[in-house]
Protein backbone atom coordinates (compact mmCIF):
# COMPACT_ATOMS: atom_id res chain seq x y z
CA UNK A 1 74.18 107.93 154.78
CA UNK A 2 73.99 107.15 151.07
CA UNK A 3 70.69 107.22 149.17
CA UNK A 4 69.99 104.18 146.76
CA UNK A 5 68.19 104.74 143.77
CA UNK A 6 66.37 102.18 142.01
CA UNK A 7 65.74 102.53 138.51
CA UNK A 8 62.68 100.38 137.52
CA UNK A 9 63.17 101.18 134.09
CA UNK A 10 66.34 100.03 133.10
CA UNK A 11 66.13 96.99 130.87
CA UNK A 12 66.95 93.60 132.61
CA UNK A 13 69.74 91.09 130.93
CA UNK A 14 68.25 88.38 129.17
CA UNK A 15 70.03 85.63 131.25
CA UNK A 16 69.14 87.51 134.90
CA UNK A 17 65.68 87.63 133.17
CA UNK A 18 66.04 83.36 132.37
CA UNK A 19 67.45 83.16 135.81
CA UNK A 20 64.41 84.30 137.51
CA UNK A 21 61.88 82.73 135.38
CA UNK A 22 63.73 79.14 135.87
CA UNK A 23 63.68 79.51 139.83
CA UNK A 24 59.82 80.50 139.58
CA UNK A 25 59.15 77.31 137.95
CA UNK A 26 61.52 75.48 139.73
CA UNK A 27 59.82 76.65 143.19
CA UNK A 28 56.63 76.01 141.18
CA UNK A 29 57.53 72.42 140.55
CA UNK A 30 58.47 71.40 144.10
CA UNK A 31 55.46 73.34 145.78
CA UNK A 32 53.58 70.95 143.59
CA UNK A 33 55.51 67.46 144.66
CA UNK A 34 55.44 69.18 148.27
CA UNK A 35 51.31 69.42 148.14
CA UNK A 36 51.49 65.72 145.95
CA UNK A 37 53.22 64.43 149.02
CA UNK A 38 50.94 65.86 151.61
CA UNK A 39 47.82 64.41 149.78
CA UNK A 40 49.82 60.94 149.87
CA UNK A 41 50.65 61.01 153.15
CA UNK A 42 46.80 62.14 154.57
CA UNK A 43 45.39 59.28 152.25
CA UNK A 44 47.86 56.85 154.00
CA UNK A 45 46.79 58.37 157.40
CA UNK A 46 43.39 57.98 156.41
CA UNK A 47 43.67 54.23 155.54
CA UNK A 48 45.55 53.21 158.44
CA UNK A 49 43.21 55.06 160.65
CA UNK A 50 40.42 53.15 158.88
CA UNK A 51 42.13 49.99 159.55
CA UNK A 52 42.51 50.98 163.12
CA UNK A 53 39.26 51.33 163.70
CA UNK A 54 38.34 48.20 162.30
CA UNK A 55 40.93 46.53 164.32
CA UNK A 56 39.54 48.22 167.51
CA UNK A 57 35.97 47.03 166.35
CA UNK A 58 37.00 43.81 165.88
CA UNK A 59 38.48 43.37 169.19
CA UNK A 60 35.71 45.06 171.32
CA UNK A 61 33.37 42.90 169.73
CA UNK A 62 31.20 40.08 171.62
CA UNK A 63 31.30 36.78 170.59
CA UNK A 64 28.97 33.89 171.77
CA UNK A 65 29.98 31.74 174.50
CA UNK A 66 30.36 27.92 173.59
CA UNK A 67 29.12 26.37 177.22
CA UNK A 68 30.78 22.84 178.12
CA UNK A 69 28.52 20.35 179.24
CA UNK A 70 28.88 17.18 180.60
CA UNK A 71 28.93 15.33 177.71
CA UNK A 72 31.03 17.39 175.70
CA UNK A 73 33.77 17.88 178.30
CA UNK A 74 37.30 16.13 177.65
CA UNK A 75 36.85 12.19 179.02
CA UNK A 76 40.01 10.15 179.12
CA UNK A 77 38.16 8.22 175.88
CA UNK A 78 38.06 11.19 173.79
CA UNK A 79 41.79 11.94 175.02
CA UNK A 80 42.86 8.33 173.74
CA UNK A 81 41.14 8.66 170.54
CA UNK A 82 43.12 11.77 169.74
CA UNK A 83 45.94 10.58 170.94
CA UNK A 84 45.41 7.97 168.06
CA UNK A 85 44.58 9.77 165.44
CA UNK A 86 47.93 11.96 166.43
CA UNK A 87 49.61 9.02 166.25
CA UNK A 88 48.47 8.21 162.84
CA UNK A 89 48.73 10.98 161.00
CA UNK A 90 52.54 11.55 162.30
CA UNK A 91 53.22 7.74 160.81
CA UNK A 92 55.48 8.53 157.52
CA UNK A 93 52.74 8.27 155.01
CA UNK A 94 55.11 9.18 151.93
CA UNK A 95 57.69 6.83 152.52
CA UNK A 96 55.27 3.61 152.36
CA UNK A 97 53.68 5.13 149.19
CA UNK A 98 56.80 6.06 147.64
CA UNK A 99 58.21 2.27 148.43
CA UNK A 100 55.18 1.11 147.12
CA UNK A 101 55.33 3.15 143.80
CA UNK A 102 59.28 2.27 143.32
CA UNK A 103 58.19 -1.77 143.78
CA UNK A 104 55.41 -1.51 141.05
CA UNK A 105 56.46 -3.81 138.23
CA UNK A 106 55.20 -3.94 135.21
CA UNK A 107 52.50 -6.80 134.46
CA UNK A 108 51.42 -5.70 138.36
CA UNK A 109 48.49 -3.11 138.72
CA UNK A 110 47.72 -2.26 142.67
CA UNK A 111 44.00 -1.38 143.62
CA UNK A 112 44.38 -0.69 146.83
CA UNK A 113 46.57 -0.21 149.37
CA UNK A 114 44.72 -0.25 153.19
CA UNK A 115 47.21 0.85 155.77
CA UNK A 116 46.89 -0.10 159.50
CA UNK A 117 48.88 2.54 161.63
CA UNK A 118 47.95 1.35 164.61
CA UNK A 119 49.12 -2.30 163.59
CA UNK A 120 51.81 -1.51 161.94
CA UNK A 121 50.66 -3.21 158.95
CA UNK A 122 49.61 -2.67 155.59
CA UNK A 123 47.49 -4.88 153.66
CA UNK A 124 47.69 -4.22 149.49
CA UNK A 125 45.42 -6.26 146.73
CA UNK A 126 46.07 -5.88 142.87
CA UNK A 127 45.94 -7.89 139.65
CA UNK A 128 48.67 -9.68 137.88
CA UNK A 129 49.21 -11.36 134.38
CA UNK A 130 50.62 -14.51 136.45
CA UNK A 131 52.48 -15.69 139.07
CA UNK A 132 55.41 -15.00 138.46
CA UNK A 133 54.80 -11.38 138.18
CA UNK A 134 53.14 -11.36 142.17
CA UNK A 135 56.21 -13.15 143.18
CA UNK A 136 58.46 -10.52 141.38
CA UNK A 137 56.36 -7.89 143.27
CA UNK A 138 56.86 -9.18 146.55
CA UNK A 139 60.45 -9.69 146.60
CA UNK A 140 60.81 -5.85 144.99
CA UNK A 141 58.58 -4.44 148.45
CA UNK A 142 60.69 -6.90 150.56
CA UNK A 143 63.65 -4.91 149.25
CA UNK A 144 62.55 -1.68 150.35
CA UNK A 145 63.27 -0.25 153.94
CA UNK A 146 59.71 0.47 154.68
CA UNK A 147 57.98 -2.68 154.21
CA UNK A 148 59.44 -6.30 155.70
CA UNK A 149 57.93 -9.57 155.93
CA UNK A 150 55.32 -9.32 152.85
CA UNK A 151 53.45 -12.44 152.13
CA UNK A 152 50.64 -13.49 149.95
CA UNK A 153 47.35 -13.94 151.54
CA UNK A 154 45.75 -14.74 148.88
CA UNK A 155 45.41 -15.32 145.18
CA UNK A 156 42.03 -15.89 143.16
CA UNK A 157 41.94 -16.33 139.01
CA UNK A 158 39.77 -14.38 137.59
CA UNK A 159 39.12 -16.16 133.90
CA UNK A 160 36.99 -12.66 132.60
CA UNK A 161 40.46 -10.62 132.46
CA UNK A 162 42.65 -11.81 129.95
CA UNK A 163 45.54 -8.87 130.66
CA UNK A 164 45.66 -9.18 134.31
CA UNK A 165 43.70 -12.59 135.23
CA UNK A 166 45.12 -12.92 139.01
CA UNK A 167 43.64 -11.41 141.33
CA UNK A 168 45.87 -10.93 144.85
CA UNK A 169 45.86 -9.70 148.14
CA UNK A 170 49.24 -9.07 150.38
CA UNK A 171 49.54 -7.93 153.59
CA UNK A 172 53.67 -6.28 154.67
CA UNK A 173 54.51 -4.80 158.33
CA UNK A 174 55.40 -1.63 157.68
CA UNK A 175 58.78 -0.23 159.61
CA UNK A 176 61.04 2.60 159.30
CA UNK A 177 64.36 1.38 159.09
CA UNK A 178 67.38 3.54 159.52
């Protein structure tokens, strides 16, 4: 067998002696992304642990009982009057008011507008410089597909407003045509 000798004190070559120093900082940079990444990762794990916990707590917890009586147990009465209000609030709100807004005229300012789901009727009282204005108005919601047979139910002067002296009230059925 052949010896090997190793001579420790032979000079290096500069670009062995860059070689070596560039993979020691190399290997220095990515043991320090490896341990940035670990300490990511644990916080992670800690947070997620912390919300499982809360999660658990949250579910184990006791809440108070709400105890039915007699009273407050579902009657057919209570049953209809949901029923209504179901049926009123799925009525198609936005197409009366946007019929409504789409009539307006000017010369014609509404003050309120008093729906009646349950009727099928809506009843509507403004002011008006004249007559002919509350006539143009009625023939422009007649027009619309929402609201049919409008009619005047009344009509009162009112001398104290000199921009919009009638005062009127109109009631329309209010239908959803196709």
């Amino acid at each position: 067998m052949k010896r090997v000798w190793i001579d420790f004190k032979q000079p290096i070559a500069p670009q062995i002696l860059l070689l070596r120093y560039g993979l020691l900082g190399l290997g220095a940079i990515v043991l320090g992304l490896a341990l940035y990444q670990q300490h990511r990762v644990t916080t992670e794990k800690a947070g997620l642990m912390w919300q499982q916990q809360n999660l658990e707590r949250l579910e184990n917890r006791h809440l108070p009982q709400i105890h039915l009586t007699a009273e407050s147990s579902t009657s057919p009465d209570a049953n209809k009057r949901a029923n209504e209000v179901l049926k009123q609030l799925n009525q198609p709100w936005d197409g009366m008011f946007v019929a409504l807004e789409r009539a307006l005229i000017p010369g014609i300012s509404v003050l309120s507008v008093s729906p009646d789901a349950h009727k099928g009727t809506v009843t509507i009282k403004g002011l008006a410089q004249d007559g002919d204005h509350i006539i143009d108005f009625v023939e422009q919601l007649q027009a619309t597909k929402t609201l049919a047979g409008v009619h005047l139910l009344s009509q009162e002067t009112m001398p104290e407003d000199q921009k919009l002296p009638l005062s009127f009230t109109l009631s329309a059925n209010w239908t959803v045509k196709p």
